[in-house]
C-alpha atoms as a PDB file:
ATOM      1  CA  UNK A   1     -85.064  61.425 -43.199  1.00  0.00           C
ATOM      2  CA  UNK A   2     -81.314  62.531 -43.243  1.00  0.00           C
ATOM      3  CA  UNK A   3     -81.668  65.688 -46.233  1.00  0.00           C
ATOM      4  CA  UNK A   4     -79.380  68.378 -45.431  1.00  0.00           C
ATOM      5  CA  UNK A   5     -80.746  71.363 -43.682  1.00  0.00           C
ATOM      6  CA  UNK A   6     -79.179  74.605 -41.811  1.00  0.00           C
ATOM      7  CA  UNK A   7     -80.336  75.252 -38.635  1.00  0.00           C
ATOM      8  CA  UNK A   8     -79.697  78.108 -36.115  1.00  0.00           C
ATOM      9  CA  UNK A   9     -78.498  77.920 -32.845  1.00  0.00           C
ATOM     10  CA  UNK A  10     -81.287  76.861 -30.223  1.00  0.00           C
ATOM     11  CA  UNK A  11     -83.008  79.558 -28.706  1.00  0.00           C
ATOM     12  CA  UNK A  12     -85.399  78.625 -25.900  1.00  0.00           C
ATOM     13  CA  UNK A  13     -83.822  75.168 -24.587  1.00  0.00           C
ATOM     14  CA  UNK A  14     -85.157  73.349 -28.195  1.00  0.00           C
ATOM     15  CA  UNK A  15     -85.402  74.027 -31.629  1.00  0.00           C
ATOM     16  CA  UNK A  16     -86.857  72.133 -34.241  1.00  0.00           C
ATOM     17  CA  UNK A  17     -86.366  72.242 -37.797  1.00  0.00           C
ATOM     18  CA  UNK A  18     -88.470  70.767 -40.690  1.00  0.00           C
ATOM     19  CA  UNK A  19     -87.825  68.556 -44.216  1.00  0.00           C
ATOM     20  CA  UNK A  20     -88.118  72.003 -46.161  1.00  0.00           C
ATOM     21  CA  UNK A  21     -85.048  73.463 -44.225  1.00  0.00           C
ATOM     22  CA  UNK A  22     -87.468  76.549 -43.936  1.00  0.00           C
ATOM     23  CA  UNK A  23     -89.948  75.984 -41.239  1.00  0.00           C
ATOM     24  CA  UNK A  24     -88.733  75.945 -37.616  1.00  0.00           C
ATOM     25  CA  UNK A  25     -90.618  75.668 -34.886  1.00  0.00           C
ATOM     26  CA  UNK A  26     -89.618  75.758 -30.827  1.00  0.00           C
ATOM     27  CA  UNK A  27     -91.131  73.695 -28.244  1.00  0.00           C
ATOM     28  CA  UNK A  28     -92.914  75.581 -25.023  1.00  0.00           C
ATOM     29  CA  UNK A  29     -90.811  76.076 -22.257  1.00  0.00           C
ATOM     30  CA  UNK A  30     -92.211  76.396 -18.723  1.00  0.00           C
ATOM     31  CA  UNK A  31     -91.908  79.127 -16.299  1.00  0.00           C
ATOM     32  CA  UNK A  32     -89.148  76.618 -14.666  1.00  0.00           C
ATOM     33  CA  UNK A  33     -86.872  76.145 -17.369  1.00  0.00           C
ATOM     34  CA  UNK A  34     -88.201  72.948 -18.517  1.00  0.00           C
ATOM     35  CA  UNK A  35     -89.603  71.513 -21.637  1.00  0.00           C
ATOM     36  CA  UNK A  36     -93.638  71.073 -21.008  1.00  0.00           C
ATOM     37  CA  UNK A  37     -93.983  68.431 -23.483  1.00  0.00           C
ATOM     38  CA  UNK A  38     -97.913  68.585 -22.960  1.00  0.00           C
ATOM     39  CA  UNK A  39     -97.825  72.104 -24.262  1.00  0.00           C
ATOM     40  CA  UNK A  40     -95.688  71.086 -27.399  1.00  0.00           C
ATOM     41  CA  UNK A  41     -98.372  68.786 -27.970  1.00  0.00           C
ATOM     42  CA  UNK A  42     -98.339  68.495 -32.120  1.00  0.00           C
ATOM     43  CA  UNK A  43     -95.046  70.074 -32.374  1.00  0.00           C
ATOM     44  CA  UNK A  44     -93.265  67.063 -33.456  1.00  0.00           C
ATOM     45  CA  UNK A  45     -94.802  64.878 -36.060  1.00  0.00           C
ATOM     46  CA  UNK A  46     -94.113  63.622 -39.130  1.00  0.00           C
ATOM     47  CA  UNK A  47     -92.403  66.159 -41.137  1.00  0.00           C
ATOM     48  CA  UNK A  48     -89.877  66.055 -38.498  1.00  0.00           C
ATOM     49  CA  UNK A  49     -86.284  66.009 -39.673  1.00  0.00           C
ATOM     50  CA  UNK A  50     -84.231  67.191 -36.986  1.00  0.00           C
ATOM     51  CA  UNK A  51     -85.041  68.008 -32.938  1.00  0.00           C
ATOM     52  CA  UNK A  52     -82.221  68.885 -30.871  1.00  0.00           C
ATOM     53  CA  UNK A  53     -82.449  70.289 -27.149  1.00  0.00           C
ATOM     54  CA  UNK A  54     -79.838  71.068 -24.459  1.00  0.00           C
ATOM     55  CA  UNK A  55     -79.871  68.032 -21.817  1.00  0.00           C
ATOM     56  CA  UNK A  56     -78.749  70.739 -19.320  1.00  0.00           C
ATOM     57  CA  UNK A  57     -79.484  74.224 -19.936  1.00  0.00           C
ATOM     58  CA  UNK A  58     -76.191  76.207 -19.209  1.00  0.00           C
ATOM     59  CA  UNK A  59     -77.301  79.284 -17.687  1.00  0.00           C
ATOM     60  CA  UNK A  60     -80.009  78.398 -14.986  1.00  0.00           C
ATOM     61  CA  UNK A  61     -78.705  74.219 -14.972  1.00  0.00           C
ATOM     62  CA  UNK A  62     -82.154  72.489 -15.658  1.00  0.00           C
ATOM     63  CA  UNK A  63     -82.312  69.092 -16.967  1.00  0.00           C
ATOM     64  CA  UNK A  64     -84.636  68.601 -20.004  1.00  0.00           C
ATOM     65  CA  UNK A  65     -86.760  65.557 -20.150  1.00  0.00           C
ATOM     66  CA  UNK A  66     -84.196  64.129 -23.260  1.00  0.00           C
ATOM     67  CA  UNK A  67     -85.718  60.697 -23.156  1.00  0.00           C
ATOM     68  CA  UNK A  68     -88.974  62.132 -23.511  1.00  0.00           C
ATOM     69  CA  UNK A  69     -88.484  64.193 -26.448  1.00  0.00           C
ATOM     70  CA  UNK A  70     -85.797  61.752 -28.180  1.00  0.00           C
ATOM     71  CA  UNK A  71     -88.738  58.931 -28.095  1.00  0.00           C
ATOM     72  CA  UNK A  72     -91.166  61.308 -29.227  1.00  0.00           C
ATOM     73  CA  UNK A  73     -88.600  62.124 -32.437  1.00  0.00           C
ATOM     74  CA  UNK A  74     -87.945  58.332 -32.924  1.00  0.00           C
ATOM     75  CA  UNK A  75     -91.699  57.711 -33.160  1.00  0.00           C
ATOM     76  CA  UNK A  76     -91.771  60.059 -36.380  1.00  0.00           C
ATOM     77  CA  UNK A  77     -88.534  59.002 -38.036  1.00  0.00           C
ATOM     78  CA  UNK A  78     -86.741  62.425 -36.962  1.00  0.00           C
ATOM     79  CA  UNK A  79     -83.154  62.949 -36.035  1.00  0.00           C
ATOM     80  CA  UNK A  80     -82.662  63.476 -32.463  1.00  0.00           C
ATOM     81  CA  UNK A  81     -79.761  65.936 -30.837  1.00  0.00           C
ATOM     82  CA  UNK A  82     -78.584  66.139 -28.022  1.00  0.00           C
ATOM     83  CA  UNK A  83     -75.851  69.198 -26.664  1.00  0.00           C
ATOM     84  CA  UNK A  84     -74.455  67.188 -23.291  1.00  0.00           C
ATOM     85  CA  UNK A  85     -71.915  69.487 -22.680  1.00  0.00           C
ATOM     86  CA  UNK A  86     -73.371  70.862 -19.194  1.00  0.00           C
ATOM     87  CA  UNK A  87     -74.821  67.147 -18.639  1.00  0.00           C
ATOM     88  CA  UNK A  88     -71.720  65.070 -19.024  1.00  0.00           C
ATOM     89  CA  UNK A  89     -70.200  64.046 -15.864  1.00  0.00           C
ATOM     90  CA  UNK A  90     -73.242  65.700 -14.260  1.00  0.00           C
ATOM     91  CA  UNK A  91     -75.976  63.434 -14.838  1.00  0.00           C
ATOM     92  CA  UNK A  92     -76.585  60.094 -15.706  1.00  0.00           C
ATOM     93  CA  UNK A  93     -76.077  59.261 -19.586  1.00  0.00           C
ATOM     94  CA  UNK A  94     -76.660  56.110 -21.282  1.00  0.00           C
ATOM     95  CA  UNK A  95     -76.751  56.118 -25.211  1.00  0.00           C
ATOM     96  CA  UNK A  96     -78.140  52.313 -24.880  1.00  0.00           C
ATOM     97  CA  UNK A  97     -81.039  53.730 -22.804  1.00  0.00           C
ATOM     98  CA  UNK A  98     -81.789  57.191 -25.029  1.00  0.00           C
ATOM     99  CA  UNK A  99     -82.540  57.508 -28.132  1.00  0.00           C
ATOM    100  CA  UNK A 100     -79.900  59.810 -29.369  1.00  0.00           C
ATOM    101  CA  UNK A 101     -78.567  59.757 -32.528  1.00  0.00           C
ATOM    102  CA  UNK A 102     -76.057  62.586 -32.139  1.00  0.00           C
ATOM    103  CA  UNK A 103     -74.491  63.807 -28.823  1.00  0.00           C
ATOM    104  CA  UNK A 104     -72.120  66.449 -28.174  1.00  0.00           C
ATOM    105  CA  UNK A 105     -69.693  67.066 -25.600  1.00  0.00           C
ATOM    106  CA  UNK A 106     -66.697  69.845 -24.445  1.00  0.00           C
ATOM    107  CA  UNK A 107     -63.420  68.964 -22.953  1.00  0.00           C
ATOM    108  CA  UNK A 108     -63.217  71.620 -21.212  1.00  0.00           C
ATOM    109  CA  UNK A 109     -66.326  71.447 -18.900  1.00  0.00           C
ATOM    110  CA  UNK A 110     -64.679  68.517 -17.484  1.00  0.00           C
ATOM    111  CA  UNK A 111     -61.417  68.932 -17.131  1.00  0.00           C
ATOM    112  CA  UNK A 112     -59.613  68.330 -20.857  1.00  0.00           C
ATOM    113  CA  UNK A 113     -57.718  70.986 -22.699  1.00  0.00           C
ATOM    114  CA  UNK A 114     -60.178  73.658 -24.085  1.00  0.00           C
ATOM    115  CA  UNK A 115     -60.356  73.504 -27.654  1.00  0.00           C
ATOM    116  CA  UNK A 116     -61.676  69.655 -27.532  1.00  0.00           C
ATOM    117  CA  UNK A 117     -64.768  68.133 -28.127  1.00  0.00           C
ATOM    118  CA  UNK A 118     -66.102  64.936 -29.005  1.00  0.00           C
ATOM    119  CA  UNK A 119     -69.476  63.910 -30.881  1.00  0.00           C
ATOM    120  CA  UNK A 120     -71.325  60.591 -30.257  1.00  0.00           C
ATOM    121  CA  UNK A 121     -72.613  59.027 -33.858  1.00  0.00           C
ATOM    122  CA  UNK A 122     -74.768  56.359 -33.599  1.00  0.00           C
ATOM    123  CA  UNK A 123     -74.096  54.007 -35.813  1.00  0.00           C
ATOM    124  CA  UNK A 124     -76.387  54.227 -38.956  1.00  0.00           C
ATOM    125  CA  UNK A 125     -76.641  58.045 -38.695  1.00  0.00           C
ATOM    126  CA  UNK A 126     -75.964  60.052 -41.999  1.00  0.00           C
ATOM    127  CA  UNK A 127     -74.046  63.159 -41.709  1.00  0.00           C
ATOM    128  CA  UNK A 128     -72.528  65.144 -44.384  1.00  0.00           C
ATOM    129  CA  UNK A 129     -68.975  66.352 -43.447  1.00  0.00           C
ATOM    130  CA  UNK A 130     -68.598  70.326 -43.410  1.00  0.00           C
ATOM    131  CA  UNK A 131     -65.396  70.123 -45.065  1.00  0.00           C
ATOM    132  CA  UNK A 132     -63.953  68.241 -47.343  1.00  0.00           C
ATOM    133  CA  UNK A 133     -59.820  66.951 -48.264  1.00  0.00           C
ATOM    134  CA  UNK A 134     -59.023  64.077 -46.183  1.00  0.00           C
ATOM    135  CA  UNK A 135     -60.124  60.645 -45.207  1.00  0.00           C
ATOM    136  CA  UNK A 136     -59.766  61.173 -41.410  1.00  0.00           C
ATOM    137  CA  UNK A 137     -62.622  60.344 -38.842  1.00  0.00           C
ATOM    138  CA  UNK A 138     -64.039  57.874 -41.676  1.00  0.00           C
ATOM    139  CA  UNK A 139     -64.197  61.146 -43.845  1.00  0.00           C
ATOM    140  CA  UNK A 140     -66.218  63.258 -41.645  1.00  0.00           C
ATOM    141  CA  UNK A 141     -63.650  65.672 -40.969  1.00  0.00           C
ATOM    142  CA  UNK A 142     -60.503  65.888 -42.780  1.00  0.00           C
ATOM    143  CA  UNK A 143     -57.339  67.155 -41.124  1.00  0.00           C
ATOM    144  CA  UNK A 144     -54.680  65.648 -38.773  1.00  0.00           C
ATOM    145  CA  UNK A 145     -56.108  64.562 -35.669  1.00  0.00           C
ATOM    146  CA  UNK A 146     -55.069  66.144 -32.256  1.00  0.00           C
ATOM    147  CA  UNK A 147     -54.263  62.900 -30.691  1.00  0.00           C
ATOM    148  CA  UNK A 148     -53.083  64.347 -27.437  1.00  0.00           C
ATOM    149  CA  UNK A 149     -55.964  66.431 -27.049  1.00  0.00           C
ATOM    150  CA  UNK A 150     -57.895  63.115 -27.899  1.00  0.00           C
ATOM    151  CA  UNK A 151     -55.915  61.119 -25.478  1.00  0.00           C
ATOM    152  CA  UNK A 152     -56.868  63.905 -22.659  1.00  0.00           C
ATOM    153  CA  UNK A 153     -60.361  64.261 -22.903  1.00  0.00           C
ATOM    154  CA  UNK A 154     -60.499  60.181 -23.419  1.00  0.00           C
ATOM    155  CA  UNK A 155     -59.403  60.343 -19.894  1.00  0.00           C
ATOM    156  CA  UNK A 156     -61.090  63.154 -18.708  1.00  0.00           C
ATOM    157  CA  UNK A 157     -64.052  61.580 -19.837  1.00  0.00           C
ATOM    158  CA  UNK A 158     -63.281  58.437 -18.255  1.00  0.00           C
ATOM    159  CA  UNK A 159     -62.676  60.026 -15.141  1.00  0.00           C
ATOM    160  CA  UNK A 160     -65.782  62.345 -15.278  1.00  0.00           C
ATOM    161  CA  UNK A 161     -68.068  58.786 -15.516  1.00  0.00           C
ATOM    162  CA  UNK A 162     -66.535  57.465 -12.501  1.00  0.00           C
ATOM    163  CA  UNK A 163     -66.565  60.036 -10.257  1.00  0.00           C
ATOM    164  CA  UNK A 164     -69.658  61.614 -11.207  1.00  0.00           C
ATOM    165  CA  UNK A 165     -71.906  59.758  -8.360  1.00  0.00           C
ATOM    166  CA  UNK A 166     -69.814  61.222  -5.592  1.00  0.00           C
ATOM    167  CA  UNK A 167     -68.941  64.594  -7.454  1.00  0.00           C
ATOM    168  CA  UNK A 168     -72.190  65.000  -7.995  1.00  0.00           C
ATOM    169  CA  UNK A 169     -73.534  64.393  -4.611  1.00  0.00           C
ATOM    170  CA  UNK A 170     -70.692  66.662  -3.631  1.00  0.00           C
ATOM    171  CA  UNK A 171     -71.684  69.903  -5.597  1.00  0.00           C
ATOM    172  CA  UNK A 172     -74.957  69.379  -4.973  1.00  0.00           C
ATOM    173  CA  UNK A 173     -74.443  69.591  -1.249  1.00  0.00           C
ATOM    174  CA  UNK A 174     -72.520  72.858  -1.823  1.00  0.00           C
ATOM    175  CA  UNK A 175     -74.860  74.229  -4.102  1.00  0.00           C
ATOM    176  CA  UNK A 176     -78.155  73.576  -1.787  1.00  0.00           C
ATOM    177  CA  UNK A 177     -76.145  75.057   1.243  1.00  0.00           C
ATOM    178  CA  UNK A 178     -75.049  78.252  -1.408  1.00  0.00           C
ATOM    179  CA  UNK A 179     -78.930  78.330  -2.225  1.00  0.00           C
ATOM    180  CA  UNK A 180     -80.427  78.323   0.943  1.00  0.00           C
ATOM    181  CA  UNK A 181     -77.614  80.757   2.413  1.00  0.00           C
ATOM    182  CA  UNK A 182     -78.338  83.257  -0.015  1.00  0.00           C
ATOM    183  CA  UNK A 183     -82.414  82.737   0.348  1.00  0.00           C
ATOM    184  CA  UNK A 184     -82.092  83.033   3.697  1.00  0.00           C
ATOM    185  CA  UNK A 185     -80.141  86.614   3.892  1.00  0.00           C
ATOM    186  CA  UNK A 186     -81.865  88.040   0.416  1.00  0.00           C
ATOM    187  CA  UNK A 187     -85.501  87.082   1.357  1.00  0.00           C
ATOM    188  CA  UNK A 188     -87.063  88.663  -2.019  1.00  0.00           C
ATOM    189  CA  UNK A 189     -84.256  86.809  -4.369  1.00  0.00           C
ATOM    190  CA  UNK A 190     -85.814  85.519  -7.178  1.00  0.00           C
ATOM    191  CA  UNK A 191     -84.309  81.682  -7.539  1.00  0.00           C
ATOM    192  CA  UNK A 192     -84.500  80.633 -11.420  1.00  0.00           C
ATOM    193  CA  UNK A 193     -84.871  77.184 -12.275  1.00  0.00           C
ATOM    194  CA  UNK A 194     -86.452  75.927  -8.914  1.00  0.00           C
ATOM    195  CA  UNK A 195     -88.663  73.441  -8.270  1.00  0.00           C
ATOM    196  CA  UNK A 196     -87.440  71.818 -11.684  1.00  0.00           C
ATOM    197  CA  UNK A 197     -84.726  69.073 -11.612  1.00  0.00           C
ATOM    198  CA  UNK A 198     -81.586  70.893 -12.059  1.00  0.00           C
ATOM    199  CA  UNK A 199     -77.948  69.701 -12.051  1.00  0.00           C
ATOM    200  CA  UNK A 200     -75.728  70.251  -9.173  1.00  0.00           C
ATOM    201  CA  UNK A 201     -73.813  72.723  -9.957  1.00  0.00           C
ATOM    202  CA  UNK A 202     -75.282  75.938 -11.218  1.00  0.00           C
ATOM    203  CA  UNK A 203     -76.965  78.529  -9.708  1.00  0.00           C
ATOM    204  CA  UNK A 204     -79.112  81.184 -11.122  1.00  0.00           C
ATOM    205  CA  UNK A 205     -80.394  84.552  -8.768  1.00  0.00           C
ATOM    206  CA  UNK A 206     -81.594  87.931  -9.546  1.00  0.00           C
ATOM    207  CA  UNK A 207     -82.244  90.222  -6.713  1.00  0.00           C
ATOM    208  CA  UNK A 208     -84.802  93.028  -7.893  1.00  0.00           C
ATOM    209  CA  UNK A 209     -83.334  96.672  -7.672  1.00  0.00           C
ATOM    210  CA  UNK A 210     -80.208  95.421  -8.722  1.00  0.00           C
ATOM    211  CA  UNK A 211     -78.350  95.019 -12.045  1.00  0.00           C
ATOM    212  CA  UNK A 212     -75.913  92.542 -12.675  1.00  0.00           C
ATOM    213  CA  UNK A 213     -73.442  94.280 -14.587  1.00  0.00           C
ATOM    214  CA  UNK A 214     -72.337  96.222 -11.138  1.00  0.00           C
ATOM    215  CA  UNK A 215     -72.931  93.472  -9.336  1.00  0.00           C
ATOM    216  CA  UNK A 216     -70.660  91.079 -11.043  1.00  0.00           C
ATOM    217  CA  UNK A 217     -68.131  93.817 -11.103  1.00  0.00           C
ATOM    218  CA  UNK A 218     -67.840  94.343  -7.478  1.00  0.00           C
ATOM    219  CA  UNK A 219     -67.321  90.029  -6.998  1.00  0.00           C
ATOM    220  CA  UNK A 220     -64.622  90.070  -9.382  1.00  0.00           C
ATOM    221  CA  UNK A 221     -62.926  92.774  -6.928  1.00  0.00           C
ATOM    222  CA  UNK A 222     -63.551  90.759  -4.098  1.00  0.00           C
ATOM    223  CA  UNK A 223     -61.775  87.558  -5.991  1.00  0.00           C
ATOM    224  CA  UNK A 224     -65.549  85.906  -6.766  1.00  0.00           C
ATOM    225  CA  UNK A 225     -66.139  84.835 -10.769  1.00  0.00           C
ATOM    226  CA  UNK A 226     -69.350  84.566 -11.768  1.00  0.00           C
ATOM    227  CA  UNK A 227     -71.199  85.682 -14.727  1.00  0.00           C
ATOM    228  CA  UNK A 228     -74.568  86.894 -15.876  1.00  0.00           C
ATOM    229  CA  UNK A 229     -75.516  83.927 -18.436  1.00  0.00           C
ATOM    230  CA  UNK A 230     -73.478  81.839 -19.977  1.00  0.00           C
ATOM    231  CA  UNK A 231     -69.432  82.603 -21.796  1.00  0.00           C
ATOM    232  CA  UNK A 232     -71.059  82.362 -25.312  1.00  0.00           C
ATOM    233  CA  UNK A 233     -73.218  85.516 -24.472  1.00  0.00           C
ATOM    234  CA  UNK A 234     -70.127  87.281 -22.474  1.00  0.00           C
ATOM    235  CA  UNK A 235     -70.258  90.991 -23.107  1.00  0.00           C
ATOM    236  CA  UNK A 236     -73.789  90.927 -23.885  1.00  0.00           C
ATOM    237  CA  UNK A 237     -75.906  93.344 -21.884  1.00  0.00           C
ATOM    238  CA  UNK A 238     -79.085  92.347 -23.375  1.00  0.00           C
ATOM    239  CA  UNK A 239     -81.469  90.409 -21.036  1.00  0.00           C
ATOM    240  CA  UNK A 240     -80.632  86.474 -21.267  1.00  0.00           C
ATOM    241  CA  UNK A 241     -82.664  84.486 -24.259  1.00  0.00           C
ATOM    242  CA  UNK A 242     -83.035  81.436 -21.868  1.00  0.00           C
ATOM    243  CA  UNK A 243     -84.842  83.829 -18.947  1.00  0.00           C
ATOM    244  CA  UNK A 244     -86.961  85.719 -21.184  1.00  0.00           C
ATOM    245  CA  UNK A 245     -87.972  82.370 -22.913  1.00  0.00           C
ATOM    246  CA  UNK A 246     -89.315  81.567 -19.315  1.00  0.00           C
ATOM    247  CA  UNK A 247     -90.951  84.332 -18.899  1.00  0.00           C
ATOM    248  CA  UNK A 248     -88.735  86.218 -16.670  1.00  0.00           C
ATOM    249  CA  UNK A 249     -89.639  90.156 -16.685  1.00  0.00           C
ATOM    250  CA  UNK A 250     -86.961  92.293 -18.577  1.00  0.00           C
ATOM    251  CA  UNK A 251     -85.528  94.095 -14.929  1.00  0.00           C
ATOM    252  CA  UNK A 252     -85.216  91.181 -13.457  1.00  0.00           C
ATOM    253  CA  UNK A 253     -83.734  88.843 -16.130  1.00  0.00           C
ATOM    254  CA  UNK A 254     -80.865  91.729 -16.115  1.00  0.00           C
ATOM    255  CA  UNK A 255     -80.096  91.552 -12.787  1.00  0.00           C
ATOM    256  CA  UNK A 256     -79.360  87.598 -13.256  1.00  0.00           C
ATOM    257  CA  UNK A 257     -75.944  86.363 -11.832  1.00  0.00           C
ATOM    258  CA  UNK A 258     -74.812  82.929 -12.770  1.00  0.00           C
ATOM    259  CA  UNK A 259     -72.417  80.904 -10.123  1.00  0.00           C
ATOM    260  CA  UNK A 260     -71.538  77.227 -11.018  1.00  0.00           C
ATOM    261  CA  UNK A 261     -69.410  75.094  -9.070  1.00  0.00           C
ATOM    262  CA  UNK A 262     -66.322  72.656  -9.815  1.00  0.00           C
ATOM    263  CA  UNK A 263     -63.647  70.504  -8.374  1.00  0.00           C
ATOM    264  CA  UNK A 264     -62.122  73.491  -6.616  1.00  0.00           C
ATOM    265  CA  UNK A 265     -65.121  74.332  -4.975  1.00  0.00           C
ATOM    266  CA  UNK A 266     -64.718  74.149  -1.236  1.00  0.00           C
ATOM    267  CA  UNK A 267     -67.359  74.778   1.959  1.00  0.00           C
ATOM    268  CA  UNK A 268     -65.133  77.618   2.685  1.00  0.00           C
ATOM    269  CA  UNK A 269     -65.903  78.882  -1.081  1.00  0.00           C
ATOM    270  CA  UNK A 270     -69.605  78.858  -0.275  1.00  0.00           C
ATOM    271  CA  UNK A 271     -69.484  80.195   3.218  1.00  0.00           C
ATOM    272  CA  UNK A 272     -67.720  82.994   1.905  1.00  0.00           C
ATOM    273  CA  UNK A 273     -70.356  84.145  -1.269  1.00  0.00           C
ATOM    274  CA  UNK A 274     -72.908  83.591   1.414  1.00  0.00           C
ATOM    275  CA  UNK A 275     -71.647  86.501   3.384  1.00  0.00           C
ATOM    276  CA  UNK A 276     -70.326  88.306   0.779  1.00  0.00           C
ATOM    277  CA  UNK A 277     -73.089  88.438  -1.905  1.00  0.00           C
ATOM    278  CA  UNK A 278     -75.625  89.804   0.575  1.00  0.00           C
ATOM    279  CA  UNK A 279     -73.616  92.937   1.855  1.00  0.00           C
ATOM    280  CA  UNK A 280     -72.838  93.479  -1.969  1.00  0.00           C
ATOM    281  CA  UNK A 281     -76.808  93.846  -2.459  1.00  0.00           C
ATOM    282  CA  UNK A 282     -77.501  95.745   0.461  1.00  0.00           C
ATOM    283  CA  UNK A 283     -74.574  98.301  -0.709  1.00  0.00           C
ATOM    284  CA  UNK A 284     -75.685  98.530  -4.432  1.00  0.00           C
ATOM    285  CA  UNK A 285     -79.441  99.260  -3.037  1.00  0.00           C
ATOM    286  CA  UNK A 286     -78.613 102.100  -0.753  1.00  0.00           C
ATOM    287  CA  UNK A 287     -76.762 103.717  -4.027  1.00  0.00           C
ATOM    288  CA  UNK A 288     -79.883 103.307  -6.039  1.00  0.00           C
ATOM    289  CA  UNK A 289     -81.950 103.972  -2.821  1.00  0.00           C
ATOM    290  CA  UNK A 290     -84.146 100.717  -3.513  1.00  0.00           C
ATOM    291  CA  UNK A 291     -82.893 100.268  -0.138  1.00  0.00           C
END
């Protein structure tokens, strides 16, 4: 059950790959964001050799039912995935409790130099190195180890497990107020991701009429960051992957803008977007004369 195989990067939320290293197959994603494992129903069986699935999606911040599909790969001898890099220090993770075999996480999503990652292994799990030379990390990947960079995101990591009850509680508090601010003043916003579980601190909203190329422009005048989808697609005017993959119309998918929140994050950071954001769509509508 370990063979070799290449697989691309994940599409809608999940991607599966089979024995052959040919056939690949994705598992249905609902109109929230979320995984409908009753959908997928037959999707994973057992030619099986790899399944791996965001445990928080990065653009819109839903939570995938992990568990669920790790127990489902288990059950036919596949190798399960997980990328934790939105989830970690977000949501509750126990390797003991899920059957993982791989996770992945970033440094600098919680506070570590950028540049750093780290990759749970569980132990048993084959995995061919993707370079060769050295004896380092038990000759999975040769080189000279960045032990300062190791040393920080040991401690980010530490500190990202300990705090991550209160944090947690924290941004979601800001992000719900954010939410309902912006729901409140933009009645016709479109809100992706709700009504699924989501992690605290990303929001996704597209306001129809609007695009969010201009949109995002005018914020980053005013001092706001934000984005329309995630870094790795920065520059990319195409409609997101994830929001068409939920079946998010074309216009509206492009007028998408992303805001996630950190340890900076204040109430006075949210009472501010709250007043700003809406006057920036009522201006960009009377120039289009949606208005």
């Amino acid at each position: 059950m370990t063979t070799p195989i290449e697989h691309k990067a994940v599409l809608e939320t999940v991607h599966y790959a089979a024995h052959d290293g040919v056939t690949e197959r994705h598992l249905t994603i609902a109109k929230t964001g979320v995984v409908d494992l009753q959908a997928s129903d037959g999707v994973i069986d057992d030619s099986i050799a790899v399944c791996t699935a965001m445990w928080v999606n990065n653009e819109i911040g839903t939570i995938q039912p992990v568990p669920e599909i790790a127990r489902q790969v288990k059950a036919h001898g596949g190798i399960m995935h997980t990328d934790a890099v939105q989830a970690f220090g977000k949501v509750a993770i126990d390797v003991k409790q899920v059957e993982v075999d791989l996770l992945t996480i970033s440094g600098h999503k919680i506070g570590a130099p950028k540049g750093v990652g780290a990759m749970f292994i569980r132990r048993g799990t084959q995995i061919d190195p993707l370079f060769h030379g050295g004896s380092q990390d038990r000759g999975r990947r040769p080189g000279t180890e960045n032990v300062a960079a190791a040393v920080a995101l040991a401690r980010a990591a530490e500190l990202a497990v300990e705090e991550h009850e209160a944090e947690g509680a924290r941004l979601g508090a800001l992000r719900d107020a954010l939410e309902q601010g912006l729901l409140a003043r933009i009645p016709d916003a479109v809100l992706h991701g709700r009504g699924a579980p989501r992690a605290p601190h990303i929001l996704n909203i597209s306001v129809p009429g609007t695009d969010s190329e201009s949109l995002l422009m005018a914020l980053d005048l005013a001092g706001v960051a934000a984005s329309a989808g995630s870094a790795c697609q920065s520059g990319n005017v195409t409609p997101s992957h994830v929001l068409i993959a939920m079946g998010v119309k074309a216009d509206l998918a492009v007028a998408a803008v992303r805001m996630s929140l950190g340890s900076l994050t204040t109430p006075d950071c949210i009472t501010r977007v709250v007043e700003l954001f809406p006057a920036l769509i009522a201006k960009a509508r009377r120039l289009s004369g949606a208005a």
